[in-house]
PDB file of N, CA and C in Angstrom:
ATOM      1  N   UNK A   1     110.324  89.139  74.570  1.00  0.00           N
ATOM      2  CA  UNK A   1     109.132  88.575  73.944  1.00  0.00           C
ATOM      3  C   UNK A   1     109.369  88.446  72.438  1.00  0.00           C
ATOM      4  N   UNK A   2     108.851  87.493  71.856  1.00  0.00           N
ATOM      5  CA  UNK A   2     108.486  87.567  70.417  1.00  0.00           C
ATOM      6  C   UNK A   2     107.421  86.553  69.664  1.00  0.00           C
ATOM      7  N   UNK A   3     107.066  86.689  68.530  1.00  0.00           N
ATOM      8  CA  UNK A   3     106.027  86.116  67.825  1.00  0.00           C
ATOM      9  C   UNK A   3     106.097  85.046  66.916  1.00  0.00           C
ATOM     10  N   UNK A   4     104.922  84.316  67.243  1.00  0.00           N
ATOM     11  CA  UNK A   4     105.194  83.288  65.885  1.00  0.00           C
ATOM     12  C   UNK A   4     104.867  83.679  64.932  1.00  0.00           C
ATOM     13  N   UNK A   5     105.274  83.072  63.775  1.00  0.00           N
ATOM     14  CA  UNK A   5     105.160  83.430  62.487  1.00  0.00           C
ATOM     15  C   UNK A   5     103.904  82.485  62.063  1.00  0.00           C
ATOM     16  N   UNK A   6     103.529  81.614  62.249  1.00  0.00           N
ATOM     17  CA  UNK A   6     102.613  81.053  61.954  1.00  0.00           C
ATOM     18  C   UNK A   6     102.329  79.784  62.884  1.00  0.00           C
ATOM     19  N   UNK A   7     101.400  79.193  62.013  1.00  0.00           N
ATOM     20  CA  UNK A   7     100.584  78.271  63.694  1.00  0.00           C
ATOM     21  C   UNK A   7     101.589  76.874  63.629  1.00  0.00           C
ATOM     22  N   UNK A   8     101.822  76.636  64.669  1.00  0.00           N
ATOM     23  CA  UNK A   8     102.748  75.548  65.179  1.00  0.00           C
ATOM     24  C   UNK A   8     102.244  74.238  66.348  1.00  0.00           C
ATOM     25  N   UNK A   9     102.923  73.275  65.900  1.00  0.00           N
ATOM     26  CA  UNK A   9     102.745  72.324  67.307  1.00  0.00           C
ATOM     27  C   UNK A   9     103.899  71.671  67.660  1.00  0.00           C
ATOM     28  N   UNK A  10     104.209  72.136  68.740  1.00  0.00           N
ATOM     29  CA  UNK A  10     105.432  71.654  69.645  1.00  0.00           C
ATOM     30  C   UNK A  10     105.007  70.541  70.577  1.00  0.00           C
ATOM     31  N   UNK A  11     106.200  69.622  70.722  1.00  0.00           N
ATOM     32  CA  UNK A  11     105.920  68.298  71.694  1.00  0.00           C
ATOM     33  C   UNK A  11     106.380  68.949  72.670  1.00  0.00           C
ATOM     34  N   UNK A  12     105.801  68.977  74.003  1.00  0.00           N
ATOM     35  CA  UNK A  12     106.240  69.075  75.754  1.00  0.00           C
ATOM     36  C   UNK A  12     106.371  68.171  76.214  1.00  0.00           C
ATOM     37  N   UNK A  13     107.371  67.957  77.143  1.00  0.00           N
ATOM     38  CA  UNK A  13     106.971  66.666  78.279  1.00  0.00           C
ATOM     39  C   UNK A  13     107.690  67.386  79.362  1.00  0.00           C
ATOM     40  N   UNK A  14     106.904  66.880  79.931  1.00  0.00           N
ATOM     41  CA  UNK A  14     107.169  67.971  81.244  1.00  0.00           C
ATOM     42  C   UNK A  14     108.347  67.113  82.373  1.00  0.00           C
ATOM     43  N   UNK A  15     108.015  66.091  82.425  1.00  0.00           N
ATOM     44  CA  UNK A  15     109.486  65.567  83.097  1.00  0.00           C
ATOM     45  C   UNK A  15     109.798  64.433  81.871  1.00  0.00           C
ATOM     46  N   UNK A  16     110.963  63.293  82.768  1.00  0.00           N
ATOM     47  CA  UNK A  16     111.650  62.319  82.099  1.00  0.00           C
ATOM     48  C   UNK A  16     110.408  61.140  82.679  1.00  0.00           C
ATOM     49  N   UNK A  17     109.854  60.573  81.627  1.00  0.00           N
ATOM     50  CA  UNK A  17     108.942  59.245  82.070  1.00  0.00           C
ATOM     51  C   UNK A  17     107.879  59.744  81.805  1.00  0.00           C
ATOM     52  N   UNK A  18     107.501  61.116  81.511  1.00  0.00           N
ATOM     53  CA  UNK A  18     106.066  61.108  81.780  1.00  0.00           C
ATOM     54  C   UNK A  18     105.614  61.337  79.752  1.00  0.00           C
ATOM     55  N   UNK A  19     104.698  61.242  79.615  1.00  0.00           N
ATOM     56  CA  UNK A  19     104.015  61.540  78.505  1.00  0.00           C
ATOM     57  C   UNK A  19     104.521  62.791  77.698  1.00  0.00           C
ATOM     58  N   UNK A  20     105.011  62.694  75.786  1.00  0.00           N
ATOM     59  CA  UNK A  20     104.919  63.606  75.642  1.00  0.00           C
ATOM     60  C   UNK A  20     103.880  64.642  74.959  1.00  0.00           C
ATOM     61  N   UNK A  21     103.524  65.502  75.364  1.00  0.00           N
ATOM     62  CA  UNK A  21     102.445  66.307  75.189  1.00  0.00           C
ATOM     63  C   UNK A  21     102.394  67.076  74.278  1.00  0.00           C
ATOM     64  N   UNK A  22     101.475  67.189  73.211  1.00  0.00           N
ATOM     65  CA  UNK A  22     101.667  68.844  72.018  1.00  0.00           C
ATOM     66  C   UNK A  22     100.600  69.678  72.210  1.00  0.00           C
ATOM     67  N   UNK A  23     101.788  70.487  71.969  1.00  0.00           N
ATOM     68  CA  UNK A  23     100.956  71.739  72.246  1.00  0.00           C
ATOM     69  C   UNK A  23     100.935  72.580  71.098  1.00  0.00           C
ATOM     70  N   UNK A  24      99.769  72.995  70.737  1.00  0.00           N
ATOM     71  CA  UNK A  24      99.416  73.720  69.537  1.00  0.00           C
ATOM     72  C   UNK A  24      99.583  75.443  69.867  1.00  0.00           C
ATOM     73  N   UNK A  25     100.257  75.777  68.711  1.00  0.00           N
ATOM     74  CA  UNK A  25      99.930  77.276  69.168  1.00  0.00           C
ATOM     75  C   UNK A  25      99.219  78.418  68.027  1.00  0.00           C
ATOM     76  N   UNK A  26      98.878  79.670  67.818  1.00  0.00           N
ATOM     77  CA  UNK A  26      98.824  80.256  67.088  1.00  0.00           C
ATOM     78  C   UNK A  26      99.412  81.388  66.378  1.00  0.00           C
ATOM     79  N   UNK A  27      99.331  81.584  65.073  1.00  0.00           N
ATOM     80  CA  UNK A  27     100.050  82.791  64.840  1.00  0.00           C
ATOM     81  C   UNK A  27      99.820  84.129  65.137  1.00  0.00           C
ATOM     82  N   UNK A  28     101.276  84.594  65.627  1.00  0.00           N
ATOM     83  CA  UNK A  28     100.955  86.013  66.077  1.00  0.00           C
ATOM     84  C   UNK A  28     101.055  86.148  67.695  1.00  0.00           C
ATOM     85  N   UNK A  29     100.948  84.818  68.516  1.00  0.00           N
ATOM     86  CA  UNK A  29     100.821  84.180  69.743  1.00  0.00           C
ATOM     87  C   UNK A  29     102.159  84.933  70.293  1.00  0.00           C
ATOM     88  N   UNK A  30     102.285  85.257  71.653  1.00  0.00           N
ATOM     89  CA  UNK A  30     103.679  85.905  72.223  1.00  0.00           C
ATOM     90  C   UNK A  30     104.219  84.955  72.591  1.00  0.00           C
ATOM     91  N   UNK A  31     105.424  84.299  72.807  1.00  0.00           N
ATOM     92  CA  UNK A  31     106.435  84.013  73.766  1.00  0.00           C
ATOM     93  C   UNK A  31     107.270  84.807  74.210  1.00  0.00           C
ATOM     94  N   UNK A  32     108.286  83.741  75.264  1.00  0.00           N
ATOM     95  CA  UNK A  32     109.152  84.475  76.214  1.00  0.00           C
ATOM     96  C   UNK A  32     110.215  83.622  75.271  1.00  0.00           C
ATOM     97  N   UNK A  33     111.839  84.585  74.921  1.00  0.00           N
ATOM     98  CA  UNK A  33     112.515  83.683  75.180  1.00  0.00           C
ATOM     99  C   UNK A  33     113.594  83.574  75.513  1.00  0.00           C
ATOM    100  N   UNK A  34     113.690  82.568  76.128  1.00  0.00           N
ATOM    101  CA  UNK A  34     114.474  82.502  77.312  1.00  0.00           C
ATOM    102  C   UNK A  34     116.315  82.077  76.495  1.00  0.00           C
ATOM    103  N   UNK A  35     116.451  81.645  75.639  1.00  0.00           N
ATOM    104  CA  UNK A  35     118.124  80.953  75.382  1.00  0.00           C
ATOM    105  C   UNK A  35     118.021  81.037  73.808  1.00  0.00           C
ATOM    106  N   UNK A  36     119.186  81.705  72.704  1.00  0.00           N
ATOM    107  CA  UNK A  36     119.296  81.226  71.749  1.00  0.00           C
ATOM    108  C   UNK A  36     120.490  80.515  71.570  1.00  0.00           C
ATOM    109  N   UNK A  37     120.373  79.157  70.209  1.00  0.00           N
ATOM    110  CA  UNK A  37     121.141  78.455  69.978  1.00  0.00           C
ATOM    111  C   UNK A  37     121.439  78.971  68.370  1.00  0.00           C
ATOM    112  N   UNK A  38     122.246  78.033  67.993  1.00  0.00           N
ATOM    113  CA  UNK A  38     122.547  78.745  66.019  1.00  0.00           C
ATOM    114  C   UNK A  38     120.991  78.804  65.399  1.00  0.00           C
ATOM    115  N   UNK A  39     120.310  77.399  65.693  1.00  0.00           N
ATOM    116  CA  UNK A  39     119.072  77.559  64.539  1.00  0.00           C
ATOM    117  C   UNK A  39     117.652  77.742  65.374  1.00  0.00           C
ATOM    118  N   UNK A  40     117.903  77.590  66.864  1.00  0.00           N
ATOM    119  CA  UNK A  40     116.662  77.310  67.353  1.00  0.00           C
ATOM    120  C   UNK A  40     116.932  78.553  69.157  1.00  0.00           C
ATOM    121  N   UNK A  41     115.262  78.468  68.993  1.00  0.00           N
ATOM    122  CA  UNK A  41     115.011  79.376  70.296  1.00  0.00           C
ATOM    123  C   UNK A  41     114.388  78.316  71.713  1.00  0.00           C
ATOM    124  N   UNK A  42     115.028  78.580  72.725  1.00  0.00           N
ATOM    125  CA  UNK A  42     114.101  78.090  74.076  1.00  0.00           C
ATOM    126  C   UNK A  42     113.027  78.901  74.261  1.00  0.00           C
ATOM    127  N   UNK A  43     111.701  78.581  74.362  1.00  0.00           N
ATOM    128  CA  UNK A  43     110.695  79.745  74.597  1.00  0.00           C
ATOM    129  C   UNK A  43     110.040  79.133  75.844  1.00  0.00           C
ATOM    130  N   UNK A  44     109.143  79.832  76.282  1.00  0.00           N
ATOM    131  CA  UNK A  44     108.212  79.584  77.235  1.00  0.00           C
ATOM    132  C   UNK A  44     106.974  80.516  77.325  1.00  0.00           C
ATOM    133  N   UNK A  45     106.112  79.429  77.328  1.00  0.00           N
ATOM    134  CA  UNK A  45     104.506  80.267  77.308  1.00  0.00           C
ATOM    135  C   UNK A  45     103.869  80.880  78.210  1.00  0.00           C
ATOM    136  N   UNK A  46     102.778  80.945  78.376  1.00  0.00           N
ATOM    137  CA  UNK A  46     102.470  81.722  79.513  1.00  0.00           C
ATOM    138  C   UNK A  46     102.034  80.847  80.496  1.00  0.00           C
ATOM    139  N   UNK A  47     102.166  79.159  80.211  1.00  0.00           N
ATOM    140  CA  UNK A  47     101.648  78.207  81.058  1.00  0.00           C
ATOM    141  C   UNK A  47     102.852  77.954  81.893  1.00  0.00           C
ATOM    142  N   UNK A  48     103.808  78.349  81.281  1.00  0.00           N
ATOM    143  CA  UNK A  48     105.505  78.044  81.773  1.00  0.00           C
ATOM    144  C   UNK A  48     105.849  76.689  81.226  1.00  0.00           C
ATOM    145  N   UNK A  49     105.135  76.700  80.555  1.00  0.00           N
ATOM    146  CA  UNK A  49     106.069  75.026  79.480  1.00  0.00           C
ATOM    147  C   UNK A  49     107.162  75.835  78.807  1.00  0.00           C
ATOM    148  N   UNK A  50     108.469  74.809  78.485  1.00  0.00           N
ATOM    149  CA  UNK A  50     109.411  75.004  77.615  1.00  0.00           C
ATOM    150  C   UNK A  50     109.338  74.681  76.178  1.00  0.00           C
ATOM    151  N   UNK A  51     110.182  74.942  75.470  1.00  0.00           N
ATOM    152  CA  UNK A  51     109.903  74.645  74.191  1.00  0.00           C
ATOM    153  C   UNK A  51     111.256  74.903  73.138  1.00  0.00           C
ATOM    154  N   UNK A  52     111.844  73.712  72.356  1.00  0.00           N
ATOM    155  CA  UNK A  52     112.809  74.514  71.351  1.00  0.00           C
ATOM    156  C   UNK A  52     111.739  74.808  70.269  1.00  0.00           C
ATOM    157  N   UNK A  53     112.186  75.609  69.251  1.00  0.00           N
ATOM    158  CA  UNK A  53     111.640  75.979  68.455  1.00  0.00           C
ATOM    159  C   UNK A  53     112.351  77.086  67.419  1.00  0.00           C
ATOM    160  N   UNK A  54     112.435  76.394  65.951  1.00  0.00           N
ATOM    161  CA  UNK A  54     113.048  76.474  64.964  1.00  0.00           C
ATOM    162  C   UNK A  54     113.075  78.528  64.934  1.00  0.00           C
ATOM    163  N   UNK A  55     114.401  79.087  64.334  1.00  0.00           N
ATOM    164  CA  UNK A  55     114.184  80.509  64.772  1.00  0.00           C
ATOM    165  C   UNK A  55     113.356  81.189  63.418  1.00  0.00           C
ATOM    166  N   UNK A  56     113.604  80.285  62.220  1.00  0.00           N
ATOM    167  CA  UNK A  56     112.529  80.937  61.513  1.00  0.00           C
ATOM    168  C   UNK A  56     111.178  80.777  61.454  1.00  0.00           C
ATOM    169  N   UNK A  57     110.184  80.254  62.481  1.00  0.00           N
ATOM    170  CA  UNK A  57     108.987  80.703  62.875  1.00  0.00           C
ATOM    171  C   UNK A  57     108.998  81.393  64.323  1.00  0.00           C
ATOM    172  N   UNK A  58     110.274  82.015  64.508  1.00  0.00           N
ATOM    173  CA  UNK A  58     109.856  83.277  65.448  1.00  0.00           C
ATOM    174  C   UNK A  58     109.885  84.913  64.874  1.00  0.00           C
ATOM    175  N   UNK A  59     109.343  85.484  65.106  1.00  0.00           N
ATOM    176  CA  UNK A  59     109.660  86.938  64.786  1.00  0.00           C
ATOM    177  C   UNK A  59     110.397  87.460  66.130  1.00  0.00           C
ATOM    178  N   UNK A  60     111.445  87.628  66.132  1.00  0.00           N
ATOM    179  CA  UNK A  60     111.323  88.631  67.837  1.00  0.00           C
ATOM    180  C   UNK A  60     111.721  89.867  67.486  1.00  0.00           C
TER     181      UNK A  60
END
């Protein structure tokens, strides 16, 4: 698990073709996460959407 650092909005799209979706989140909010890369985290919420997301607005 770890935290955002502050409030964020990430684009989702849940498959290939379909709409992409944002999703707003808040600070302090938990994720899961699932993969790190050099600058960025895979997370997942509690809806089970994915998400990259830059590692300096995570705390983990």
């Amino acid at each position: 698990m770890a935290t955002l650092k502050q409030d964020s909005t990430l684009k989702h799209q849940a498959n290939l073709g379909m709409e992409v979706e944002e999703v707003t989140f808040t600070a302090g909010e938990e994720i899961t996460l699932l993969k790190e890369w050099s600058d960025y985290y895979l997370v997942k919420n509690d809806a089970g959407q994915m998400f990259n997301i830059p590692k300096d607005q995570v705390r983990s």
